[in-house]
N, C-alpha and C. Protein backbone atom coordinates (compact mmCIF):
# COMPACT_ATOMS: atom_id res chain seq x y z
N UNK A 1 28.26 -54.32 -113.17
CA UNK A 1 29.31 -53.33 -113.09
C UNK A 1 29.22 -52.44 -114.31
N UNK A 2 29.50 -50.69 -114.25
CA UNK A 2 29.32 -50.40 -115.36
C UNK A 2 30.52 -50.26 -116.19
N UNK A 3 30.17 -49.83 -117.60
CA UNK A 3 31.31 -50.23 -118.41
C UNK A 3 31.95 -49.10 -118.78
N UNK A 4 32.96 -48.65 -118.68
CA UNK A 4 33.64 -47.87 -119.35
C UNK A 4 32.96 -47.20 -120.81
N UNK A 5 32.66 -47.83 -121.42
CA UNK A 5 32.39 -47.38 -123.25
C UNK A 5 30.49 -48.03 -123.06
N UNK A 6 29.67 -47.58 -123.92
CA UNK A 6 28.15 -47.78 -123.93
C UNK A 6 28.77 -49.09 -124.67
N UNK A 7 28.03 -50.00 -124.06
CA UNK A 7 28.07 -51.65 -124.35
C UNK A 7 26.52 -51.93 -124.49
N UNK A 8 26.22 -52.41 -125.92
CA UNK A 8 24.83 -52.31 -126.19
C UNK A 8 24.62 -54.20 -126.55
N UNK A 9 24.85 -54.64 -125.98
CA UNK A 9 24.60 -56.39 -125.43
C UNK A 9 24.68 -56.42 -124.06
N UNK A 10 24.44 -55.43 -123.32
CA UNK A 10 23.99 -55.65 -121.98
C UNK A 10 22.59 -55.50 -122.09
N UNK A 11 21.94 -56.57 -120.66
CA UNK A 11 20.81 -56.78 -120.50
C UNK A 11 19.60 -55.25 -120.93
N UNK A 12 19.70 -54.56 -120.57
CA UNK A 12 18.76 -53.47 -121.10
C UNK A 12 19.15 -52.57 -122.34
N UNK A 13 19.82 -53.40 -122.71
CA UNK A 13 20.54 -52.46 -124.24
C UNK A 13 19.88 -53.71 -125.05
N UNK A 14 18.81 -54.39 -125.35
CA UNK A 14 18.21 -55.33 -126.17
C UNK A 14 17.09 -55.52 -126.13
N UNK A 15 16.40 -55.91 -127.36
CA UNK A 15 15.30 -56.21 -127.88
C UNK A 15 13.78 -55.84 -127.08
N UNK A 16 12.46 -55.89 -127.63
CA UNK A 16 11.42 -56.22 -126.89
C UNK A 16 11.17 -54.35 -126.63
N UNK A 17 9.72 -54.20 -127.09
CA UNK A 17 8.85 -52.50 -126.53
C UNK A 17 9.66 -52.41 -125.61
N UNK A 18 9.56 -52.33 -124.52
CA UNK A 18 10.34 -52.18 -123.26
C UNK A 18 11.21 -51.62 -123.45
N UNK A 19 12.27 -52.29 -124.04
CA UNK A 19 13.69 -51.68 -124.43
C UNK A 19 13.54 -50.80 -125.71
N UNK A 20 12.61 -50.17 -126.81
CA UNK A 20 12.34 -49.47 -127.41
C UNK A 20 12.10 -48.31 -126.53
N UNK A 21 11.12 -48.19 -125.89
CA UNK A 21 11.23 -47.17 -124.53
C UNK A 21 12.15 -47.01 -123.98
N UNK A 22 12.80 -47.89 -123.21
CA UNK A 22 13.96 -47.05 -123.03
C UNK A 22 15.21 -46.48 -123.54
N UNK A 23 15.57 -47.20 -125.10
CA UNK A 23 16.28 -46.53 -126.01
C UNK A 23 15.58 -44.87 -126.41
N UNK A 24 14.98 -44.59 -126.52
CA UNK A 24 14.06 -43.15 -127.08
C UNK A 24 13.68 -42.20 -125.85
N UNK A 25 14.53 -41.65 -125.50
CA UNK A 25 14.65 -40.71 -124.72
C UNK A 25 12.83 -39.63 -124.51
N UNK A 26 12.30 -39.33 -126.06
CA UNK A 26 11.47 -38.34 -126.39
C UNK A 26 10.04 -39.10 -126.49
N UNK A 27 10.13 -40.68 -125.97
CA UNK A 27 8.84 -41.59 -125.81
C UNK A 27 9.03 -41.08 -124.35
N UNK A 28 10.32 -41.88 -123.45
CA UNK A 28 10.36 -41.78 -122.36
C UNK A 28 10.05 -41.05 -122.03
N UNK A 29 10.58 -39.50 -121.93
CA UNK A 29 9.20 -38.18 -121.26
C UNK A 29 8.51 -38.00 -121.36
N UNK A 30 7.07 -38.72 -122.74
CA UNK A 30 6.23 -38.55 -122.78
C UNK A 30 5.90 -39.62 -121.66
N UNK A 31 5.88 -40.56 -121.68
CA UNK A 31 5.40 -41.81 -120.65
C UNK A 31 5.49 -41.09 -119.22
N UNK A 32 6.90 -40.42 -119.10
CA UNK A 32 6.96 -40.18 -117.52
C UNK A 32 6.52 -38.68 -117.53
N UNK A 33 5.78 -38.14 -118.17
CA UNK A 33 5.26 -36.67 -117.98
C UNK A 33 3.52 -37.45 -117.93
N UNK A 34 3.46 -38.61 -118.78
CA UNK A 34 1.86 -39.26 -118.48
C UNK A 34 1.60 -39.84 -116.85
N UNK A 35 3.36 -40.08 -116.70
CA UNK A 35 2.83 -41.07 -115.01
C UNK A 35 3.11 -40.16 -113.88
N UNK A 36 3.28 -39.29 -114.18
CA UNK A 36 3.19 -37.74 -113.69
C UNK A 36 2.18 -37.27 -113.47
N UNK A 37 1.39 -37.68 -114.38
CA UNK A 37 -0.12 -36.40 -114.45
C UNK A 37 -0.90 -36.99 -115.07
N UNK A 38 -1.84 -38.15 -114.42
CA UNK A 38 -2.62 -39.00 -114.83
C UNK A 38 -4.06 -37.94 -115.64
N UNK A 39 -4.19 -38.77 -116.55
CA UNK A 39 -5.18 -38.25 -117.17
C UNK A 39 -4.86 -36.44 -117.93
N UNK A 40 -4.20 -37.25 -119.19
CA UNK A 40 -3.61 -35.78 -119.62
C UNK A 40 -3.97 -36.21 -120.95
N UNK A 41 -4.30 -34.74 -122.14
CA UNK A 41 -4.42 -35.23 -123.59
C UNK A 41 -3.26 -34.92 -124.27
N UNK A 42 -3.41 -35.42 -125.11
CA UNK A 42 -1.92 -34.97 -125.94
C UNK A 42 -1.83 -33.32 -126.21
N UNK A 43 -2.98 -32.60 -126.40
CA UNK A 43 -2.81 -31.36 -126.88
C UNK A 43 -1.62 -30.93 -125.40
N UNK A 44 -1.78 -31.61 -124.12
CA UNK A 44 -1.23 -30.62 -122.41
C UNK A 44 0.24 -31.76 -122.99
N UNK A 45 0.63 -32.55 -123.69
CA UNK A 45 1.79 -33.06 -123.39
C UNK A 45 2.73 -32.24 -124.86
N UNK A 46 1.80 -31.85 -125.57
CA UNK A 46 2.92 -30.99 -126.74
C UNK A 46 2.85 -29.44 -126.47
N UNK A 47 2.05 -28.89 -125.24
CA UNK A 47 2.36 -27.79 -124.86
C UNK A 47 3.00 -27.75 -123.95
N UNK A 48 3.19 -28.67 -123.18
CA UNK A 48 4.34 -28.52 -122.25
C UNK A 48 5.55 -29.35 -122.24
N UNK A 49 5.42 -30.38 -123.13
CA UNK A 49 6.95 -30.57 -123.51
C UNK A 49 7.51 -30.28 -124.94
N UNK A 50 6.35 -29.24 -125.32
CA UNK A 50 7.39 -28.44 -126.56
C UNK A 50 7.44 -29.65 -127.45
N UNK A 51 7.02 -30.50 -128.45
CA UNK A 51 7.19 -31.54 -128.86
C UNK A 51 6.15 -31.12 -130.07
N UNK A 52 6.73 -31.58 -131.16
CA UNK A 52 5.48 -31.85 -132.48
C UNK A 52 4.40 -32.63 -131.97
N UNK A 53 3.35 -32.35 -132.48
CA UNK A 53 1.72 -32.97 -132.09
C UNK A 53 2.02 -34.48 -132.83
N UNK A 54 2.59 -34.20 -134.17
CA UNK A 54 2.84 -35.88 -134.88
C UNK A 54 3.52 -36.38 -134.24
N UNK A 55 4.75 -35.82 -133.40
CA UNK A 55 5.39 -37.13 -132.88
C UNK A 55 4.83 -37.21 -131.64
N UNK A 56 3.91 -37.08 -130.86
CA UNK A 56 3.15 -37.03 -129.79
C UNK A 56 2.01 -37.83 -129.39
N UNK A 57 1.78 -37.89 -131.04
CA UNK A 57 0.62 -38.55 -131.78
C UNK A 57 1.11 -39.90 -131.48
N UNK A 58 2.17 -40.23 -132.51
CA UNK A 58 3.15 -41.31 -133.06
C UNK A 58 3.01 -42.43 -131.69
N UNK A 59 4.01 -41.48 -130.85
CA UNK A 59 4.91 -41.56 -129.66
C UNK A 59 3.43 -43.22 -128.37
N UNK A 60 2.49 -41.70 -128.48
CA UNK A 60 1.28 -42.55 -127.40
C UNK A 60 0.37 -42.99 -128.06
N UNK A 61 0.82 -43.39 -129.68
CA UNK A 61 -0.11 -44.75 -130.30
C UNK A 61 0.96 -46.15 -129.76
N UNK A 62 2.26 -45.62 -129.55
CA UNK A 62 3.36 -46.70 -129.40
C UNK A 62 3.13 -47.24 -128.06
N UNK A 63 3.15 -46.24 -127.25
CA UNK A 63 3.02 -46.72 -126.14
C UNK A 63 1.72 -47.29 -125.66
N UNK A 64 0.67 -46.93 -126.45
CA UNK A 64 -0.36 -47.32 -126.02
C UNK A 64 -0.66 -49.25 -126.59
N UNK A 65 -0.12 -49.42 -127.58
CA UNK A 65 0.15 -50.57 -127.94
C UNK A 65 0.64 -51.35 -127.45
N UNK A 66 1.73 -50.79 -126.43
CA UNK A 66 2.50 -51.82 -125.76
C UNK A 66 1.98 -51.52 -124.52
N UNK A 67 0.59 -51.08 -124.09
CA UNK A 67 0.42 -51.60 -123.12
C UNK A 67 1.12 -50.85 -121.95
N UNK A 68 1.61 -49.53 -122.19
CA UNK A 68 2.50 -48.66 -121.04
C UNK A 68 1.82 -47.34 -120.69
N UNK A 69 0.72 -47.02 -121.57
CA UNK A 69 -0.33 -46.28 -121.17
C UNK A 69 -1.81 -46.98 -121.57
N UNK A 70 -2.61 -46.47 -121.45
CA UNK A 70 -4.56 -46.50 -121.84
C UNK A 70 -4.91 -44.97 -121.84
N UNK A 71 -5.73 -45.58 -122.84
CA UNK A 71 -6.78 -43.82 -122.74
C UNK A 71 -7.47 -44.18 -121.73
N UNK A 72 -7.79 -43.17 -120.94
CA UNK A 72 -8.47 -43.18 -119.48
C UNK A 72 -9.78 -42.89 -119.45
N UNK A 73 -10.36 -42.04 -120.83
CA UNK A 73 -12.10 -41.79 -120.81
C UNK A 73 -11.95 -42.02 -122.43
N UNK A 74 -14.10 -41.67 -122.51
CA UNK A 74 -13.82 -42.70 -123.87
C UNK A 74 -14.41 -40.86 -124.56
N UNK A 75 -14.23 -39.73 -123.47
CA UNK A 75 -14.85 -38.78 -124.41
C UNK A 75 -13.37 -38.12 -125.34
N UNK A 76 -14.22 -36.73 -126.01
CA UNK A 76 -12.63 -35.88 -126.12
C UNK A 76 -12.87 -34.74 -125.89
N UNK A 77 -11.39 -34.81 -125.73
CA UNK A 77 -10.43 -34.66 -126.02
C UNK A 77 -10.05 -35.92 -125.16
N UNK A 78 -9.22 -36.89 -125.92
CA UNK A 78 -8.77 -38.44 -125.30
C UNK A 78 -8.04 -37.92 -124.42
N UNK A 79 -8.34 -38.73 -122.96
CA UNK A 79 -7.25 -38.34 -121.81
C UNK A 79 -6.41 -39.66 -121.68
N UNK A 80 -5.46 -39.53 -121.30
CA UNK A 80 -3.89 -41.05 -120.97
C UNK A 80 -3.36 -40.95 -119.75
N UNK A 81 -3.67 -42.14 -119.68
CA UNK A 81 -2.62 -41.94 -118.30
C UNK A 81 -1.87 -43.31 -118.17
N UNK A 82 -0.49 -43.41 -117.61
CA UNK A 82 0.23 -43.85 -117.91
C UNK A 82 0.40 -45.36 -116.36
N UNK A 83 0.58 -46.61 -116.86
CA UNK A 83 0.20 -47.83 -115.87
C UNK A 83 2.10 -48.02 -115.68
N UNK A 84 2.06 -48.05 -113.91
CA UNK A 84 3.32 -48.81 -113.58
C UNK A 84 4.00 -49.74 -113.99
N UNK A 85 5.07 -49.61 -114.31
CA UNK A 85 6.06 -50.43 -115.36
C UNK A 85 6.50 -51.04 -113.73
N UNK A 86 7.15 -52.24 -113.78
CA UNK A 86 7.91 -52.66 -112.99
C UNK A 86 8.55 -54.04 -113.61
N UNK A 87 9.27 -54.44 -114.20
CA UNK A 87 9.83 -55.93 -115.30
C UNK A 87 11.06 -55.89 -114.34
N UNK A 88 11.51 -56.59 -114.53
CA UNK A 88 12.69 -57.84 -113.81
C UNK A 88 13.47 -58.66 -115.03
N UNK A 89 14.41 -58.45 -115.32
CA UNK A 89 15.36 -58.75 -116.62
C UNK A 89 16.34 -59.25 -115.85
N UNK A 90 16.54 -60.73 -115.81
CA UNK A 90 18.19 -61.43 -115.59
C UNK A 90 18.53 -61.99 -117.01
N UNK A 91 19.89 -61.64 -116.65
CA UNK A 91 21.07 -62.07 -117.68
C UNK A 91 21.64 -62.75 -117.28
N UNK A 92 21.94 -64.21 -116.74
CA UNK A 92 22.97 -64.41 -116.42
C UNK A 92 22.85 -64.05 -115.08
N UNK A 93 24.27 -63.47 -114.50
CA UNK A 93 24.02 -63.19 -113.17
C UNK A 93 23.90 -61.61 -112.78
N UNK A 94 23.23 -60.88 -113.85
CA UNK A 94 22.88 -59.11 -114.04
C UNK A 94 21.21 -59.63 -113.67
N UNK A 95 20.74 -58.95 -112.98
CA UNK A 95 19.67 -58.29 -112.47
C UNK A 95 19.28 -57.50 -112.82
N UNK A 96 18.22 -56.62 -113.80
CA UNK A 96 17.88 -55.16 -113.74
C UNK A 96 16.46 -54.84 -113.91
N UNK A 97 15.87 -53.83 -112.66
CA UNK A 97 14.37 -53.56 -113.14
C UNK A 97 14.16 -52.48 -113.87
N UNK A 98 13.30 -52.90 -114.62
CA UNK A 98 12.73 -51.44 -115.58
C UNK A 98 11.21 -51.25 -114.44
N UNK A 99 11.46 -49.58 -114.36
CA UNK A 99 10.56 -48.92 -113.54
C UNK A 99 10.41 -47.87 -113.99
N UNK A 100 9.18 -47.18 -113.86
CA UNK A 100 9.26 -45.34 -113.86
C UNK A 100 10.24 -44.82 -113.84
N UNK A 101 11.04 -45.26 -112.47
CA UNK A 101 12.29 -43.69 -112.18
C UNK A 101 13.33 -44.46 -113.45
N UNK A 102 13.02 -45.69 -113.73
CA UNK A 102 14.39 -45.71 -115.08
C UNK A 102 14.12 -45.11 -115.99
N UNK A 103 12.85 -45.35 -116.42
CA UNK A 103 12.16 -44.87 -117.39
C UNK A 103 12.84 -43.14 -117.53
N UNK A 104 12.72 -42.36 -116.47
CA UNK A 104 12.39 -40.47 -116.29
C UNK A 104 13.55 -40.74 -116.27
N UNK A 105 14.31 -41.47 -115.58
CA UNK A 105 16.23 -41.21 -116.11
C UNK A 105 16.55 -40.92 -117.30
N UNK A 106 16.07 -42.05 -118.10
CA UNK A 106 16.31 -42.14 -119.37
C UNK A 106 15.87 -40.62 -120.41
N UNK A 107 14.53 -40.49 -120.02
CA UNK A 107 14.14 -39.39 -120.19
C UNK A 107 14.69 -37.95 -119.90
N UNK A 108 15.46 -38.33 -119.01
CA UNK A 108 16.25 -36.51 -118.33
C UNK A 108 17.07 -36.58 -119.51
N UNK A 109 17.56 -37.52 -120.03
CA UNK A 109 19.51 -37.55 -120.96
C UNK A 109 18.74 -36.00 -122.03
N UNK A 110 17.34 -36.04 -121.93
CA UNK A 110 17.49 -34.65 -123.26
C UNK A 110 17.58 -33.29 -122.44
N UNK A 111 17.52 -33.18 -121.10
CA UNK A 111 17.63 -31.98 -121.00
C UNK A 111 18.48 -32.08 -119.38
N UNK A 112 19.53 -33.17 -119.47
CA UNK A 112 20.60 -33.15 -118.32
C UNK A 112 21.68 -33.77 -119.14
N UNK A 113 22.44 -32.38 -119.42
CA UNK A 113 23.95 -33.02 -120.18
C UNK A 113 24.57 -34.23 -119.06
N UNK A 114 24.57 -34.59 -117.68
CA UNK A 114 25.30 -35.66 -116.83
C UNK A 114 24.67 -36.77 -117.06
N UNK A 115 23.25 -36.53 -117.19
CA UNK A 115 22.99 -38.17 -117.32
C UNK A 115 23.04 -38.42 -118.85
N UNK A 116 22.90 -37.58 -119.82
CA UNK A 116 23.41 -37.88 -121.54
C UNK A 116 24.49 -38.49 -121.40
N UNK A 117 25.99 -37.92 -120.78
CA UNK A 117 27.23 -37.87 -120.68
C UNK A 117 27.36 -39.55 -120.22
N UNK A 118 26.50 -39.64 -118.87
CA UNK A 118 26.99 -41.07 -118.37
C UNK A 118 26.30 -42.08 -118.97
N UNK A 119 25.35 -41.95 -119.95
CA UNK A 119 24.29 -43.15 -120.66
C UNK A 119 25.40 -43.23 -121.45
N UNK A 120 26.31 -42.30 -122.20
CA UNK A 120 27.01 -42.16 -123.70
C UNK A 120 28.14 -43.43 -123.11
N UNK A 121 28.55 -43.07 -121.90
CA UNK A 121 29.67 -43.55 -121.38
C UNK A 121 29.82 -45.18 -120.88
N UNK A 122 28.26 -45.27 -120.46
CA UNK A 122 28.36 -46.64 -119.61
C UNK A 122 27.15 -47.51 -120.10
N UNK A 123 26.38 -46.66 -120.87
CA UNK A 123 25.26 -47.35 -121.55
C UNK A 123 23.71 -47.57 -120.51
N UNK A 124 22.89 -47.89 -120.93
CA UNK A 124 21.86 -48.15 -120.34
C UNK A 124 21.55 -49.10 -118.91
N UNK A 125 22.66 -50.00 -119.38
CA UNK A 125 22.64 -50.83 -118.09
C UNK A 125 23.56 -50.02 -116.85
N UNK A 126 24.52 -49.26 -117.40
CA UNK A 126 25.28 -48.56 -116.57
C UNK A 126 24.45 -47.44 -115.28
N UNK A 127 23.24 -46.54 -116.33
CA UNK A 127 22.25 -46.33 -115.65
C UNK A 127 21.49 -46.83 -114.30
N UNK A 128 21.05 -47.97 -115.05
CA UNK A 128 20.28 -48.64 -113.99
C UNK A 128 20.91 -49.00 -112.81
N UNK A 129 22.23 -49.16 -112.84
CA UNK A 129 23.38 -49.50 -111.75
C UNK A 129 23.34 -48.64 -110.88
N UNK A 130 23.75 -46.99 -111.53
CA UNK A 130 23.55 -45.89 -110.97
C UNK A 130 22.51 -45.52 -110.51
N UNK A 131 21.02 -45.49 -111.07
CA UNK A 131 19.96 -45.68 -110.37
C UNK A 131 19.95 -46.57 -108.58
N UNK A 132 20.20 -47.71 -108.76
CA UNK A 132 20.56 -48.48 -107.99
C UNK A 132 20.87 -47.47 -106.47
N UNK A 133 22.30 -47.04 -107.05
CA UNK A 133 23.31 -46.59 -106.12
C UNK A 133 22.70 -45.07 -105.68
N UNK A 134 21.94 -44.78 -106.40
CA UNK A 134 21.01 -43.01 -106.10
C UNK A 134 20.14 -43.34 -105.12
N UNK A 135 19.49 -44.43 -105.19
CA UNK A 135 18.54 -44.81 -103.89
C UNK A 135 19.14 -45.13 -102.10
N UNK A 136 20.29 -45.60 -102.38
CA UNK A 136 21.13 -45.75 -101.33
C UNK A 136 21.78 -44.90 -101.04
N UNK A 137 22.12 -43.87 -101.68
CA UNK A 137 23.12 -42.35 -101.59
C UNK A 137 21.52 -41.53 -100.82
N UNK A 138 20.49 -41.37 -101.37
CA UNK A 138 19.41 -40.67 -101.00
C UNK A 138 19.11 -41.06 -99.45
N UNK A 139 19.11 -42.65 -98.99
CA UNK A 139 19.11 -42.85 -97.85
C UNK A 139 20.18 -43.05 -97.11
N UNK A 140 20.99 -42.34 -97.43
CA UNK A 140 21.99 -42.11 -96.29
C UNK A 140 23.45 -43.65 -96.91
N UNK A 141 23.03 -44.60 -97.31
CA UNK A 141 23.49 -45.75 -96.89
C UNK A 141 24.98 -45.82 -97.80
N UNK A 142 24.80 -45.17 -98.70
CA UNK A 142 25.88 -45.05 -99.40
C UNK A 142 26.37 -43.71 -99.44
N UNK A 143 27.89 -43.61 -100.00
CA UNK A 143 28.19 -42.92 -100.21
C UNK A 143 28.42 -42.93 -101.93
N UNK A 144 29.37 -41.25 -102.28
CA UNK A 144 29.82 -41.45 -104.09
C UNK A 144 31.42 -42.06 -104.27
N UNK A 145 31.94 -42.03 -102.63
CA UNK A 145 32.91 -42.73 -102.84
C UNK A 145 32.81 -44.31 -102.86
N UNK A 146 32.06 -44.75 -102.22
CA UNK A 146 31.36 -45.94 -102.30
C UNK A 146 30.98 -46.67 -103.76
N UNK A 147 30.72 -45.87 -104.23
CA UNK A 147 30.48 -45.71 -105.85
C UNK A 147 31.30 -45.98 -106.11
N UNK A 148 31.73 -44.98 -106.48
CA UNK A 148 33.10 -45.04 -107.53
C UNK A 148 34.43 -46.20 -107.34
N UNK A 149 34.42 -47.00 -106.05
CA UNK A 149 35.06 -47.74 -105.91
C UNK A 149 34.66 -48.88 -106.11
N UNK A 150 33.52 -49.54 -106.22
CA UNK A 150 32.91 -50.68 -106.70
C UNK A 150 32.07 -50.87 -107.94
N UNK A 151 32.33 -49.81 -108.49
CA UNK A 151 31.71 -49.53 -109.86
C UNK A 151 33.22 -48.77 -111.00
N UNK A 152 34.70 -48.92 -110.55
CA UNK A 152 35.51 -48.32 -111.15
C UNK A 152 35.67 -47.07 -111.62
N UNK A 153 34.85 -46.39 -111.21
CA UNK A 153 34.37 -44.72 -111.57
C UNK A 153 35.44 -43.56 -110.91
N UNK A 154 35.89 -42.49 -111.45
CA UNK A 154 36.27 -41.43 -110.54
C UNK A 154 35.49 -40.59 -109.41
N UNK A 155 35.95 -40.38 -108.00
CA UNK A 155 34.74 -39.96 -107.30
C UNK A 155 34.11 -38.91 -108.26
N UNK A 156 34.34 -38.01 -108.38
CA UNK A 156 33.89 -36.83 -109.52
C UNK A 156 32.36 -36.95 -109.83
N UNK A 157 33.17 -38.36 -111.06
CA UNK A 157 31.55 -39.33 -111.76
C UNK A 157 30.53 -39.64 -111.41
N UNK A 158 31.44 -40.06 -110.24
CA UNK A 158 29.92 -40.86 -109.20
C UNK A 158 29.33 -39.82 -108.43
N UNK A 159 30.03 -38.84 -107.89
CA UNK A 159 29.03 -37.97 -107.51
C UNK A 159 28.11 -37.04 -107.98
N UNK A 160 28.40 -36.36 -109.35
CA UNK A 160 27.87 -36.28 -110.38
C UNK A 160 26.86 -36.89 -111.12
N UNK A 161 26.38 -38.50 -111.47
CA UNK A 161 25.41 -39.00 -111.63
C UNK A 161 24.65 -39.45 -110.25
N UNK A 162 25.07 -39.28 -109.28
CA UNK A 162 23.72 -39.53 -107.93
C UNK A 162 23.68 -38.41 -107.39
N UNK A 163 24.10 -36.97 -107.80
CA UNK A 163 23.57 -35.67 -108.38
C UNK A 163 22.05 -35.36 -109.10
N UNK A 164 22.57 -35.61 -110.35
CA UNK A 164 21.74 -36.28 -111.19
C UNK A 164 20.32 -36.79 -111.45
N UNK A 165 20.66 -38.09 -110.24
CA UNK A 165 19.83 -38.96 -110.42
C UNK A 165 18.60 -38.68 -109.06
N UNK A 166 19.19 -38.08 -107.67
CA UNK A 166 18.72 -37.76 -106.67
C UNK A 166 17.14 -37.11 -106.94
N UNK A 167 17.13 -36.27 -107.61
CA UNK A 167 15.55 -36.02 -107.83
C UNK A 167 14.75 -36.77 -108.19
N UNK A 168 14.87 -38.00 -108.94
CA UNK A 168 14.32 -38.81 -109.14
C UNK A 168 13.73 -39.83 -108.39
N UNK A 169 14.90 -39.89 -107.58
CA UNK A 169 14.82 -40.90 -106.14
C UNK A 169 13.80 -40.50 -105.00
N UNK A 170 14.11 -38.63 -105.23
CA UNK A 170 13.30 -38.47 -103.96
C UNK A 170 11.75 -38.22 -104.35
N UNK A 171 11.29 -38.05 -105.45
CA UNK A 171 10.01 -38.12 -106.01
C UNK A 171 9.28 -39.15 -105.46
């Protein structure tokens, strides 16, 4: 259920690369602009996401460490491309997968004030909830009133983050 206030002792608000990625909004678009467009060098990811070359640099030595991208040829200009995340995190009786589309969620909060607004609000795990509920709104199966009533939300909210989140879903 999500929380009212960002609650950072929920299952994806802790420890482990993984959750470094998804705390860092400006890794996350690099990762999901790499699993986007396999085989890209850093010079095509700081010209098109506008980003310092050092932190670009930084960013896909990190990720490449943990194993969330590879360089893809061994010539250069080094090309990356970015390997399917899919993890499975229980807490207790919380469920949550880390995937791509969480990943590019996470990643929109820098240039979608609604999903900034609802990460600020409900936190990371709150996300993934909403994620959740964007896949079922996309196929018909839910609604945002549906939402907002089993998740404590104003319809408003809920329609607003599976707004939001809908492009992601339908990718």
């Amino acid at each position: 259920m999500a929380t009212r206030e960002a609650s950072w002792d929920t299952p994806l608000d802790t420890g482990g690369e993984a959750f470094e990625l998804l705390g860092n909004p400006r890794k996350a678009w690099i990762y999901t602009y790499l699993h986007h467009h396999p085989s890209t060098t850093i010079q095509d990811v700081v010209e098109t996401l506008d980003l310092p070359q050092r932190t670009v640099y930084e960013y896909v030595d990190d990720l490449e460490a943990a194993g969330f991208i590879e360089q893809s040829n061994d010539g250069r200009p080094a090309r990356y491309t970015a390997h399917d995340i899919d993890l499975q995190l229980i807490d207790g009786d919380a469920q949550r997968r880390i995937t791509p589309a969480l990943i590019e969620a996470i990643a929109r909060r820098l240039r979608d004030d609604d999903i900034d607004t609802y990460i600020d609000r409900h936190g990371l795990d709150g996300l993934a909830v909403a994620l959740e509920y964007a896949r079922e709104y996309v196929d018909g199966s839910v609604t945002h009133q549906i939402m907002a009533r089993e998740q404590d939300l104003t319809r408003l909210e809920a329609g607003v983050i599976l707004d939001a989140l809908r492009p992601i879903v339908e990718d």
